[in-house]
PDB file of N, CA and C in Angstrom:
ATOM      1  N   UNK A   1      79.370 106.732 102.047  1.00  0.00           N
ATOM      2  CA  UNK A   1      80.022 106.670 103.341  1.00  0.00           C
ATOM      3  C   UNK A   1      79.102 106.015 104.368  1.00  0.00           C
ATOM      4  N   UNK A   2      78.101 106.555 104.490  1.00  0.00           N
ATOM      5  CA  UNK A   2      76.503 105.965 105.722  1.00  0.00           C
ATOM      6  C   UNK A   2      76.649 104.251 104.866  1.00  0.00           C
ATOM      7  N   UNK A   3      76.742 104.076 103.501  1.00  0.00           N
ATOM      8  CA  UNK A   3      76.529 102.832 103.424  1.00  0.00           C
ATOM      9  C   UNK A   3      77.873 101.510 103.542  1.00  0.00           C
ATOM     10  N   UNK A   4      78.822 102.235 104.043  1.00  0.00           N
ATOM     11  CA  UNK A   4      79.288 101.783 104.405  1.00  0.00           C
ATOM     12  C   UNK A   4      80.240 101.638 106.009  1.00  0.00           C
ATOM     13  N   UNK A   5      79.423 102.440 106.347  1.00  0.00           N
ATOM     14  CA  UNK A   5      79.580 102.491 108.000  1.00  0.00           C
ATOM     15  C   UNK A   5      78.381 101.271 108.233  1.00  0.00           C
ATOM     16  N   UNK A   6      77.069 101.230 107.608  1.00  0.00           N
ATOM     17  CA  UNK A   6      75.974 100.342 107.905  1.00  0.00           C
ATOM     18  C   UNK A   6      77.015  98.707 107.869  1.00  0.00           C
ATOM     19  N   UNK A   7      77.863  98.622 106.856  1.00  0.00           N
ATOM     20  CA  UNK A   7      78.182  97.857 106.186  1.00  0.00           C
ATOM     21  C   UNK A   7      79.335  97.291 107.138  1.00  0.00           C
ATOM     22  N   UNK A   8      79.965  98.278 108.097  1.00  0.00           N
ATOM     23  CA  UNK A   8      80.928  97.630 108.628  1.00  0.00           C
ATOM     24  C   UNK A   8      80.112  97.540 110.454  1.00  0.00           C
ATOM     25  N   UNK A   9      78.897  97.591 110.581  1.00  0.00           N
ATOM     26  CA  UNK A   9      78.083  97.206 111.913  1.00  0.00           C
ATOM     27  C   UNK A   9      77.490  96.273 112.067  1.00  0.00           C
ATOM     28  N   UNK A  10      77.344  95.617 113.109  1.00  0.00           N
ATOM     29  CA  UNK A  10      77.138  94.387 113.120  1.00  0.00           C
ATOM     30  C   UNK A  10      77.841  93.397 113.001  1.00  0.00           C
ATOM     31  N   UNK A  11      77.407  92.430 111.950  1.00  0.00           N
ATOM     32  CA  UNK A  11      77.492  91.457 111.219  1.00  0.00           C
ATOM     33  C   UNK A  11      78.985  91.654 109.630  1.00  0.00           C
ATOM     34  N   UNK A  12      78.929  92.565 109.537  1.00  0.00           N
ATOM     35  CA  UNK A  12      79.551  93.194 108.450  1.00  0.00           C
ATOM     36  C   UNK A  12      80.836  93.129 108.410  1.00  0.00           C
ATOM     37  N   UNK A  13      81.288  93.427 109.725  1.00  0.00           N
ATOM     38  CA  UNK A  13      82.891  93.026 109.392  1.00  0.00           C
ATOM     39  C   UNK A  13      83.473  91.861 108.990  1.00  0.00           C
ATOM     40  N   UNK A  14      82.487  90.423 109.924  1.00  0.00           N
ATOM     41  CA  UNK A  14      82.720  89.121 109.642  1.00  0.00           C
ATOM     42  C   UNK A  14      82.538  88.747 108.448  1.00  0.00           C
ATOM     43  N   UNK A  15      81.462  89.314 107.926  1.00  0.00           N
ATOM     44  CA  UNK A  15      81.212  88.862 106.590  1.00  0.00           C
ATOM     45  C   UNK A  15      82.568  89.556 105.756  1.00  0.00           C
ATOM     46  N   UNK A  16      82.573  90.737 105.591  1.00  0.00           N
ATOM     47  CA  UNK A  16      84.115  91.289 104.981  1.00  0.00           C
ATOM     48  C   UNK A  16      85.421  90.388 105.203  1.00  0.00           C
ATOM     49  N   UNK A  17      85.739  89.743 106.117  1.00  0.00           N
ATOM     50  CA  UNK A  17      86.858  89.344 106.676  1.00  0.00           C
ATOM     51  C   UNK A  17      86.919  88.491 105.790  1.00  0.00           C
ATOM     52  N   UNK A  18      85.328  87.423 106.186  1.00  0.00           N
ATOM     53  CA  UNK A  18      85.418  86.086 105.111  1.00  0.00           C
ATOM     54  C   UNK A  18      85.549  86.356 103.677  1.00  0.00           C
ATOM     55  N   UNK A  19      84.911  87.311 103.172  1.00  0.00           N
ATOM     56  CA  UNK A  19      85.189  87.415 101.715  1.00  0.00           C
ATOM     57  C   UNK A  19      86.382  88.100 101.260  1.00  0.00           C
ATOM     58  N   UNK A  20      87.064  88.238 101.919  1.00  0.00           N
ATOM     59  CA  UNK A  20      88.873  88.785 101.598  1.00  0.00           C
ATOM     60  C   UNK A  20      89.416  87.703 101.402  1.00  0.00           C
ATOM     61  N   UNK A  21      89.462  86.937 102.791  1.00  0.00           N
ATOM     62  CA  UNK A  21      90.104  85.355 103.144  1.00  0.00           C
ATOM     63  C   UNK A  21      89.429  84.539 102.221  1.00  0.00           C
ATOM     64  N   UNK A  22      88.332  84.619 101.718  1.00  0.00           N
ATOM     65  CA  UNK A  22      87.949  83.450 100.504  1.00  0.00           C
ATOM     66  C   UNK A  22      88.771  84.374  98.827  1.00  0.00           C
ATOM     67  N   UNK A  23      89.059  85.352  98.937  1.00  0.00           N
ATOM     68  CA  UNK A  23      89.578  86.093  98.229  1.00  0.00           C
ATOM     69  C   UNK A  23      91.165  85.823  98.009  1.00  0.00           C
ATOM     70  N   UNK A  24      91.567  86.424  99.056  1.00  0.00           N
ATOM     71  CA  UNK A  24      93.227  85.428  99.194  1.00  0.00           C
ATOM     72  C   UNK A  24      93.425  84.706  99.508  1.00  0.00           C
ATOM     73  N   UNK A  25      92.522  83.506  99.239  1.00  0.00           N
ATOM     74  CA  UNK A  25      93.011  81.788  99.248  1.00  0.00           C
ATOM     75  C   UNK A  25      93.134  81.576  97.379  1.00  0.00           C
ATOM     76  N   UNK A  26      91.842  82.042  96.873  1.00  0.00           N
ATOM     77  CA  UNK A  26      91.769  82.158  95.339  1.00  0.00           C
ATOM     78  C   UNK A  26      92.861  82.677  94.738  1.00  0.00           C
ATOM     79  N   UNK A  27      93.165  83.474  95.036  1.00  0.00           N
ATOM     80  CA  UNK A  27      94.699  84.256  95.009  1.00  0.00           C
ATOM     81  C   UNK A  27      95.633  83.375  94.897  1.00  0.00           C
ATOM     82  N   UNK A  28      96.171  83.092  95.883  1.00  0.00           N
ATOM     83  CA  UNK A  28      97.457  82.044  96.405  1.00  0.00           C
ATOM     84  C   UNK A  28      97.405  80.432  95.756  1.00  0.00           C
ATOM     85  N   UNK A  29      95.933  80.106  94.969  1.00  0.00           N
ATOM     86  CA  UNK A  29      95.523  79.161  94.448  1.00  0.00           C
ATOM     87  C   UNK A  29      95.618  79.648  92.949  1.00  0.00           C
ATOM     88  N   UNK A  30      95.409  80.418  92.244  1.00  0.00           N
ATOM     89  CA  UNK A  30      95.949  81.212  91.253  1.00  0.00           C
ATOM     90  C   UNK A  30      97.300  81.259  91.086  1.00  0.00           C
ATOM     91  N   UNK A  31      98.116  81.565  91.577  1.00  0.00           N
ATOM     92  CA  UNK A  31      99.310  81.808  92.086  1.00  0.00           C
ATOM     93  C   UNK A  31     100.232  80.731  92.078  1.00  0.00           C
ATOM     94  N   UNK A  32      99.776  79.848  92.467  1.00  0.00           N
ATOM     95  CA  UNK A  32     100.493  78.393  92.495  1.00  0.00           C
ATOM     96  C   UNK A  32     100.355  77.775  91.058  1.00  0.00           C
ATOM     97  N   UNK A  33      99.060  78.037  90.467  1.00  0.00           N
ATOM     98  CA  UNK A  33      98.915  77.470  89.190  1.00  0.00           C
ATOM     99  C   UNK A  33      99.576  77.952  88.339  1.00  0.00           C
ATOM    100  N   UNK A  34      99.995  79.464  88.345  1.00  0.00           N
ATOM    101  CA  UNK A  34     100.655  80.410  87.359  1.00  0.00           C
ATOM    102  C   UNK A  34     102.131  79.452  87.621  1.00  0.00           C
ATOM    103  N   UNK A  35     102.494  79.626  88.638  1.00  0.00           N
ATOM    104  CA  UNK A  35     103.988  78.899  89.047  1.00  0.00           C
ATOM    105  C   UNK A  35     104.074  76.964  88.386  1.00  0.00           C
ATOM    106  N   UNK A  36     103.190  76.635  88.575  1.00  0.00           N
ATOM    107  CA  UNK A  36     103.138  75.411  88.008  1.00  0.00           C
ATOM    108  C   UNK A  36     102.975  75.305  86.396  1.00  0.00           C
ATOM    109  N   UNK A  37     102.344  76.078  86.075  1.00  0.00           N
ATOM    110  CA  UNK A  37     102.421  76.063  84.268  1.00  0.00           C
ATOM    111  C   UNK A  37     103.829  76.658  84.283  1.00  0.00           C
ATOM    112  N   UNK A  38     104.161  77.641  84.453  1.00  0.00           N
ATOM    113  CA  UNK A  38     105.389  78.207  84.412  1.00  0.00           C
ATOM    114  C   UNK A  38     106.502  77.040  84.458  1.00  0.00           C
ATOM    115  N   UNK A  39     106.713  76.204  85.522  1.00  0.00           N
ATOM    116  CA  UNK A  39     107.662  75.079  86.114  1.00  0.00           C
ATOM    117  C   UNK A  39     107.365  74.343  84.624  1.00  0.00           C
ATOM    118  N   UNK A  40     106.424  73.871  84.416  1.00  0.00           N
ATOM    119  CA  UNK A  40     105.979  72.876  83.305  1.00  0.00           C
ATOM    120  C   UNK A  40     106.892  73.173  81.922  1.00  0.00           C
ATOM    121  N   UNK A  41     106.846  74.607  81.266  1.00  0.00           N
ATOM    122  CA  UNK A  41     107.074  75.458  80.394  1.00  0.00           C
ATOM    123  C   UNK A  41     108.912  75.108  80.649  1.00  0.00           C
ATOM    124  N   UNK A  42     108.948  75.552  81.449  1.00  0.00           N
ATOM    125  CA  UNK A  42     110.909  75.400  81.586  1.00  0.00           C
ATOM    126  C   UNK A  42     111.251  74.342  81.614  1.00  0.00           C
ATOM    127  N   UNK A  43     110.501  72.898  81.734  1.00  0.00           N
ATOM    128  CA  UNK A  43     110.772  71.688  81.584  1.00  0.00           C
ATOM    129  C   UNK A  43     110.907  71.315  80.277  1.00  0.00           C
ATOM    130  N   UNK A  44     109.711  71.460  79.935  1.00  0.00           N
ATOM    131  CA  UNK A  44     109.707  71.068  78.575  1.00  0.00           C
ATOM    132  C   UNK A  44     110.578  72.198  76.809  1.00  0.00           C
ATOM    133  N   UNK A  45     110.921  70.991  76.730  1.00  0.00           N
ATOM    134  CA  UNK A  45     111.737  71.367  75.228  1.00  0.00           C
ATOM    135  C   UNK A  45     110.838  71.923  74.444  1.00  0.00           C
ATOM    136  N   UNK A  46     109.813  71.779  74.012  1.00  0.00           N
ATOM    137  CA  UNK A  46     108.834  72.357  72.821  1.00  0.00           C
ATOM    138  C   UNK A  46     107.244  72.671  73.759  1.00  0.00           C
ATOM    139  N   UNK A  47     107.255  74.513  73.419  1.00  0.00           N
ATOM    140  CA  UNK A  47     106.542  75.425  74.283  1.00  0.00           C
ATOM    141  C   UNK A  47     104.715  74.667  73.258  1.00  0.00           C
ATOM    142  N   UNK A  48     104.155  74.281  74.409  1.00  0.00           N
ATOM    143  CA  UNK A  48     102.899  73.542  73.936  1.00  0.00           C
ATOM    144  C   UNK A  48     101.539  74.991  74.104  1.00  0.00           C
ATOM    145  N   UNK A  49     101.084  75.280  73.233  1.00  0.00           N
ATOM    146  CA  UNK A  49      99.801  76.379  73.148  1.00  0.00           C
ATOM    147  C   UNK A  49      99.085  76.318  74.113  1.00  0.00           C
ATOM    148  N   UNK A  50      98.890  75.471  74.381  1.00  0.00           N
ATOM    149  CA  UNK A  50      97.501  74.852  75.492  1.00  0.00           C
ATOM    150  C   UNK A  50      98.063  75.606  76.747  1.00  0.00           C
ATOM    151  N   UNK A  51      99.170  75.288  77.319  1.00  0.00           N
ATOM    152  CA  UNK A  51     100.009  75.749  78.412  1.00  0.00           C
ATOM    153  C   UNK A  51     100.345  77.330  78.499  1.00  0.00           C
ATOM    154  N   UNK A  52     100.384  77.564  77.519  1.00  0.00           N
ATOM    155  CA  UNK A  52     100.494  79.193  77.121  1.00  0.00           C
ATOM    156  C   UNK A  52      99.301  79.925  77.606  1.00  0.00           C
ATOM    157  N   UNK A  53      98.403  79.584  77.062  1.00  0.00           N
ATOM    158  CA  UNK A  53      97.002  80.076  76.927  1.00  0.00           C
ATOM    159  C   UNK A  53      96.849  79.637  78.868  1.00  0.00           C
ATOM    160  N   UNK A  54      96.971  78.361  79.486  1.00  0.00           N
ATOM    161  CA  UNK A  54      96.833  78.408  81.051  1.00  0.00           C
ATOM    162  C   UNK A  54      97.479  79.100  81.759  1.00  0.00           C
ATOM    163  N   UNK A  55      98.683  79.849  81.265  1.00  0.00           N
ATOM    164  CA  UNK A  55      99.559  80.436  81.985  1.00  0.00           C
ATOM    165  C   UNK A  55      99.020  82.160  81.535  1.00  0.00           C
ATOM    166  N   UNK A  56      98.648  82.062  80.875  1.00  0.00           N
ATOM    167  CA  UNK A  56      97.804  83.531  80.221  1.00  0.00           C
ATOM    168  C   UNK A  56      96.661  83.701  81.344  1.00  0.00           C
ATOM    169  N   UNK A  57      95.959  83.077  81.320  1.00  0.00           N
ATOM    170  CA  UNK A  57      94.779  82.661  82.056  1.00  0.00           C
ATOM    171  C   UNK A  57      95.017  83.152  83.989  1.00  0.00           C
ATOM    172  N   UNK A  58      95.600  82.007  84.058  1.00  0.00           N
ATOM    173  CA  UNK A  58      96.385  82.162  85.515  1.00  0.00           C
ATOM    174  C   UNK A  58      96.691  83.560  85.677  1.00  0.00           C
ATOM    175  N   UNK A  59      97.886  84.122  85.205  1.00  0.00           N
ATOM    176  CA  UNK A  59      98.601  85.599  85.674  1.00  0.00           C
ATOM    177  C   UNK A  59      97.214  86.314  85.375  1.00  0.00           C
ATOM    178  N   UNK A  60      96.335  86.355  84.444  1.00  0.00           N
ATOM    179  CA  UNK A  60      94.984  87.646  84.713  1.00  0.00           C
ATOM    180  C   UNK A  60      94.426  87.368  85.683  1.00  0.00           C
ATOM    181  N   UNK A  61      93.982  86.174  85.868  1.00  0.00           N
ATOM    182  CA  UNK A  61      93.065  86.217  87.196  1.00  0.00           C
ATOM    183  C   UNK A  61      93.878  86.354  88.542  1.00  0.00           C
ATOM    184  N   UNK A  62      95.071  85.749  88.506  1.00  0.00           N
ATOM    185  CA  UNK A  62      96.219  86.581  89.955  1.00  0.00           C
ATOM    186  C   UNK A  62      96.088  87.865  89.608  1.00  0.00           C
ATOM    187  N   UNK A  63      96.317  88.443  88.618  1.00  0.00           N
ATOM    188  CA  UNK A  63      96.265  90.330  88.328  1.00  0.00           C
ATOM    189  C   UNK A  63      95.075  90.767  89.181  1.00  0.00           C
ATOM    190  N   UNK A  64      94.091  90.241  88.369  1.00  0.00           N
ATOM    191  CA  UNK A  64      92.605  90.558  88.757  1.00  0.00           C
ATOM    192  C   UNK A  64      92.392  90.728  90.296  1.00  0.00           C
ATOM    193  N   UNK A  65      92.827  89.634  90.807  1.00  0.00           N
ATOM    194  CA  UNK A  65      92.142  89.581  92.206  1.00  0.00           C
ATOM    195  C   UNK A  65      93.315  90.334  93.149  1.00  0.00           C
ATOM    196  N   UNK A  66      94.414  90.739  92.548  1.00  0.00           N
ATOM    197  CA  UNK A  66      95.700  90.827  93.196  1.00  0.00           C
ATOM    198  C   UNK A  66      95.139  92.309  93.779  1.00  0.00           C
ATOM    199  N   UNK A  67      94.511  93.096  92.359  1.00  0.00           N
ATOM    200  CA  UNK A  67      94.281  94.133  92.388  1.00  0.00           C
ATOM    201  C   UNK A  67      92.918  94.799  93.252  1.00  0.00           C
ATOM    202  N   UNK A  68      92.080  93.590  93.089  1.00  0.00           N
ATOM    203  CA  UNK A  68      90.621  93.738  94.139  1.00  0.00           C
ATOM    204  C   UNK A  68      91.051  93.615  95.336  1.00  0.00           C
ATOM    205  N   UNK A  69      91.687  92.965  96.424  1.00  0.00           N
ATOM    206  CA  UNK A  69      92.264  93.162  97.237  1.00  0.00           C
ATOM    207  C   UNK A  69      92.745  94.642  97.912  1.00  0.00           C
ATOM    208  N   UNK A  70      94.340  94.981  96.788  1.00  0.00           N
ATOM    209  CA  UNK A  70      94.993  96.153  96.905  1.00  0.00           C
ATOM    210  C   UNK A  70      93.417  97.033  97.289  1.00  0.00           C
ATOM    211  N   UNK A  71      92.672  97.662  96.283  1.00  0.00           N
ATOM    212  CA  UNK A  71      91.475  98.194  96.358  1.00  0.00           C
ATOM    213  C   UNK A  71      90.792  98.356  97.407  1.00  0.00           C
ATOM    214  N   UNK A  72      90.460  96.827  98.317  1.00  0.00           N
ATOM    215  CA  UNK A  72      89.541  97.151  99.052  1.00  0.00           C
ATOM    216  C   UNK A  72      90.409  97.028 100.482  1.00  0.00           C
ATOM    217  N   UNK A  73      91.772  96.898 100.571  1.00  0.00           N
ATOM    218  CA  UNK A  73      92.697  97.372 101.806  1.00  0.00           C
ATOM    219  C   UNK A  73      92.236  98.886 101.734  1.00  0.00           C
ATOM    220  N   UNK A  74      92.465  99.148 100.535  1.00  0.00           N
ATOM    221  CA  UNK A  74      92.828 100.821  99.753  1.00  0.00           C
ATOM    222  C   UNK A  74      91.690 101.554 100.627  1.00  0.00           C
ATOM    223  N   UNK A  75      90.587 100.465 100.627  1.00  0.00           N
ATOM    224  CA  UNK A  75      88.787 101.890 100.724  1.00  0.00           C
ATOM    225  C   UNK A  75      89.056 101.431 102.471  1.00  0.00           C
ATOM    226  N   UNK A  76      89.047 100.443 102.940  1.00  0.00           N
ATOM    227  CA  UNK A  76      89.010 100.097 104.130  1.00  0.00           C
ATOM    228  C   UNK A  76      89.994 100.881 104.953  1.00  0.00           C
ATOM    229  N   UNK A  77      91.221 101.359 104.376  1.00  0.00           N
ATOM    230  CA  UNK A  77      91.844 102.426 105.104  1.00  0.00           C
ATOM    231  C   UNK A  77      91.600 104.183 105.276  1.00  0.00           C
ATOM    232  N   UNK A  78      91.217 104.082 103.700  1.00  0.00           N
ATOM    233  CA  UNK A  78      90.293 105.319 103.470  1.00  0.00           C
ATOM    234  C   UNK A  78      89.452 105.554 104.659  1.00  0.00           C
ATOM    235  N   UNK A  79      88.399 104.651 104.598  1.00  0.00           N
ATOM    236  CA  UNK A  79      87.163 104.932 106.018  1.00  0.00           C
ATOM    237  C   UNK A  79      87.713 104.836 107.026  1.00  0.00           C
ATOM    238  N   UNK A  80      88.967 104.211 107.469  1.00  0.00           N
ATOM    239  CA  UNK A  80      89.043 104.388 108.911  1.00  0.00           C
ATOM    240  C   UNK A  80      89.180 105.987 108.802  1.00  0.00           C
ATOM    241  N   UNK A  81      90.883 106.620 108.100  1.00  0.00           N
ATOM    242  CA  UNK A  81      90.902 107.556 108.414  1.00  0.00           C
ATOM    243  C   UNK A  81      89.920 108.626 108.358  1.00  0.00           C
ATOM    244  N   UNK A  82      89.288 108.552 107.403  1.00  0.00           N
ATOM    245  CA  UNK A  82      87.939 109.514 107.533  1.00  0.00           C
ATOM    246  C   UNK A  82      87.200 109.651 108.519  1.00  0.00           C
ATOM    247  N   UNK A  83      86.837 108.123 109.276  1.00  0.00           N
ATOM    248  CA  UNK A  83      86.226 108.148 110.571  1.00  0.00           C
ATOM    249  C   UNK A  83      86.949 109.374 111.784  1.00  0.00           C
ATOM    250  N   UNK A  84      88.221 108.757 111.409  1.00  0.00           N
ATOM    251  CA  UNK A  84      89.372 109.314 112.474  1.00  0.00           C
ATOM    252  C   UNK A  84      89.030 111.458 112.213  1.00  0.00           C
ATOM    253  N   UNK A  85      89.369 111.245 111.074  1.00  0.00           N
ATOM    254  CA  UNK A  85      89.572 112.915 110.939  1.00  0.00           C
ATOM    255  C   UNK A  85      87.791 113.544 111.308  1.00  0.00           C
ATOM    256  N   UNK A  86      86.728 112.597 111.148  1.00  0.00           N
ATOM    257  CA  UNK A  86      85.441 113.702 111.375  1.00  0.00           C
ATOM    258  C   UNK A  86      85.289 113.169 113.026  1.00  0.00           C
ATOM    259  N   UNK A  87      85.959 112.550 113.670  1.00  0.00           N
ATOM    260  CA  UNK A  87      86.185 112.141 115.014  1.00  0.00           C
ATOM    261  C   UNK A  87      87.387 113.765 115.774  1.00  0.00           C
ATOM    262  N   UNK A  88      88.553 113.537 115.326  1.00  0.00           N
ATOM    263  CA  UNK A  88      88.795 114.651 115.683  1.00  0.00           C
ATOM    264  C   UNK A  88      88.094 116.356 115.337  1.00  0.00           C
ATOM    265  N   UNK A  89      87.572 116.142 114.522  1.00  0.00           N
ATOM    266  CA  UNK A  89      86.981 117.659 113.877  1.00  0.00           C
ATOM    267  C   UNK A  89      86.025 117.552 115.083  1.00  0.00           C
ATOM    268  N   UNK A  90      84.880 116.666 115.573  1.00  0.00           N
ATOM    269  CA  UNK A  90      84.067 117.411 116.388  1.00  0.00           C
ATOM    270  C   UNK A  90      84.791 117.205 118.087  1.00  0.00           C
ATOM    271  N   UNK A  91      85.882 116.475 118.252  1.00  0.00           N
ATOM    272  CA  UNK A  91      86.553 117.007 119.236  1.00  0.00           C
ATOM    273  C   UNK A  91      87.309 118.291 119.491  1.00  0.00           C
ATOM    274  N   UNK A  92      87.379 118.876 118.160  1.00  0.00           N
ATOM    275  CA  UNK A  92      88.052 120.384 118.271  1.00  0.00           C
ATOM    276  C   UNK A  92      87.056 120.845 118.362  1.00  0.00           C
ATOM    277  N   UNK A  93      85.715 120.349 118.334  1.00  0.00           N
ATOM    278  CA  UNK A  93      84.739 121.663 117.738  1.00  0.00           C
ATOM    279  C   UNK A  93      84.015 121.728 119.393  1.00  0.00           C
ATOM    280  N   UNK A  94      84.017 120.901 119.806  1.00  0.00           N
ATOM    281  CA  UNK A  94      83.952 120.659 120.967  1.00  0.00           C
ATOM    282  C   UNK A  94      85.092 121.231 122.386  1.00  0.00           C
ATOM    283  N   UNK A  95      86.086 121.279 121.837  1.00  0.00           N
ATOM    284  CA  UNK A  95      87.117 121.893 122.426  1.00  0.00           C
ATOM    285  C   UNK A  95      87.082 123.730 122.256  1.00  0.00           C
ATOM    286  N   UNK A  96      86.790 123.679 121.155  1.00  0.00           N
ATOM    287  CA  UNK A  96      86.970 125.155 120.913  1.00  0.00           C
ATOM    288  C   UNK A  96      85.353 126.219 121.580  1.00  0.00           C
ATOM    289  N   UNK A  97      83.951 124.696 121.669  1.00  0.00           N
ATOM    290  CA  UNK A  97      82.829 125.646 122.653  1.00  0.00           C
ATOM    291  C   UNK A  97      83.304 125.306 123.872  1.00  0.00           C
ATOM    292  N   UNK A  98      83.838 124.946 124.161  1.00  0.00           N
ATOM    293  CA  UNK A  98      84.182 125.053 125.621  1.00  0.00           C
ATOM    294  C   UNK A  98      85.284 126.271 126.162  1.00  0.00           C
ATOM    295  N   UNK A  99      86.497 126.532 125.251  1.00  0.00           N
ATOM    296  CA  UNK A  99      87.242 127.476 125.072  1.00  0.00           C
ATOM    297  C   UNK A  99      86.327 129.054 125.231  1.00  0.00           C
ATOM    298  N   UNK A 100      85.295 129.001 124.415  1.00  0.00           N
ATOM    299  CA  UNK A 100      84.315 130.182 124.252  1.00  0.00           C
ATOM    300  C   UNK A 100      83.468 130.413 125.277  1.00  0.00           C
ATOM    301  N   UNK A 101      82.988 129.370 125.954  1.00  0.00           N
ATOM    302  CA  UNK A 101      82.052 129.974 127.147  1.00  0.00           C
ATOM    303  C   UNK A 101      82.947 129.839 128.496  1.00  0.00           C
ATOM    304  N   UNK A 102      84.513 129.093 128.297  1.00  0.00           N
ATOM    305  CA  UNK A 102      84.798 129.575 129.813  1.00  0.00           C
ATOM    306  C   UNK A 102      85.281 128.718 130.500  1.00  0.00           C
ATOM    307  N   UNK A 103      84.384 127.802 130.181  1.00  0.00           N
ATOM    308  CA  UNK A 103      84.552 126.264 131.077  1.00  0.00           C
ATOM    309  C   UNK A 103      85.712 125.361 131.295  1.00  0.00           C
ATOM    310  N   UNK A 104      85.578 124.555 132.041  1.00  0.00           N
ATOM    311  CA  UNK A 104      86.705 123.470 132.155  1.00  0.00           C
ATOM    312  C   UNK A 104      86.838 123.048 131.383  1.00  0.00           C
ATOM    313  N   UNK A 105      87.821 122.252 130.697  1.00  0.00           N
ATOM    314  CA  UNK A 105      88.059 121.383 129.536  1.00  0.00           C
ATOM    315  C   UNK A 105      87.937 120.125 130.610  1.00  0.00           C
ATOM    316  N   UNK A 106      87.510 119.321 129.224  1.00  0.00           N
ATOM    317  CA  UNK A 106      87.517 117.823 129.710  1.00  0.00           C
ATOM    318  C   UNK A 106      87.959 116.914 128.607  1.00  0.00           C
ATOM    319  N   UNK A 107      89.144 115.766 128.862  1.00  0.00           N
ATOM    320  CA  UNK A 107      89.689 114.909 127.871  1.00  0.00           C
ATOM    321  C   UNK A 107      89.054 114.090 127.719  1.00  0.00           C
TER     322      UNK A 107
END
């Protein structure tokens, strides 16, 4: 968790941003190729190996990266809310010593 709070200060987010966006360009470049062997395949009368095997190729690495993505939306939402929930915990905890000795509350 600390190493990745380090990770999102500074410098860190930019760098994250870029390596998503160099991530889903590879993607969408994957993606097009899967669709283009595919297009190729329905053209042609007699299914050629070579094309098989690129279109094999293509859909794992769209899988692959489809799924590294999903993943790191996945952790990147994770930490916010975590941030969020140990953010409210010491605002209650904070709310509740103030409750105990008396005092004014303050928002």
């Amino acid at each position: 968790m600390k190493g990745l709070n380090q990770l999102k200060l500074g410098r860190g987010p930019v760098v994250a941003q870029t390596l998503l966006a160099t991530l889903f360009v590879l993607f969408l470049s994957s993606l097009y190729g899967l669709f283009d062997v595919h297009m190729r395949l329905t053209d042609a009368a007699a299914i050629n190996p070579t094309e098989q095997v690129l279109m094999v190729y293509h859909l794992l690495e769209a899988t692959l990266l489809g799924i590294c993505l999903f993943l790191a939306l996945i952790i990147d939402r994770l930490h916010y809310y975590m941030n969020e929930i140990r953010r409210l915990k010491n605002k209650l905890e904070d709310y509740e010593f103030h409750i105990q000795k008396g005092g004014a509350l303050r928002s």
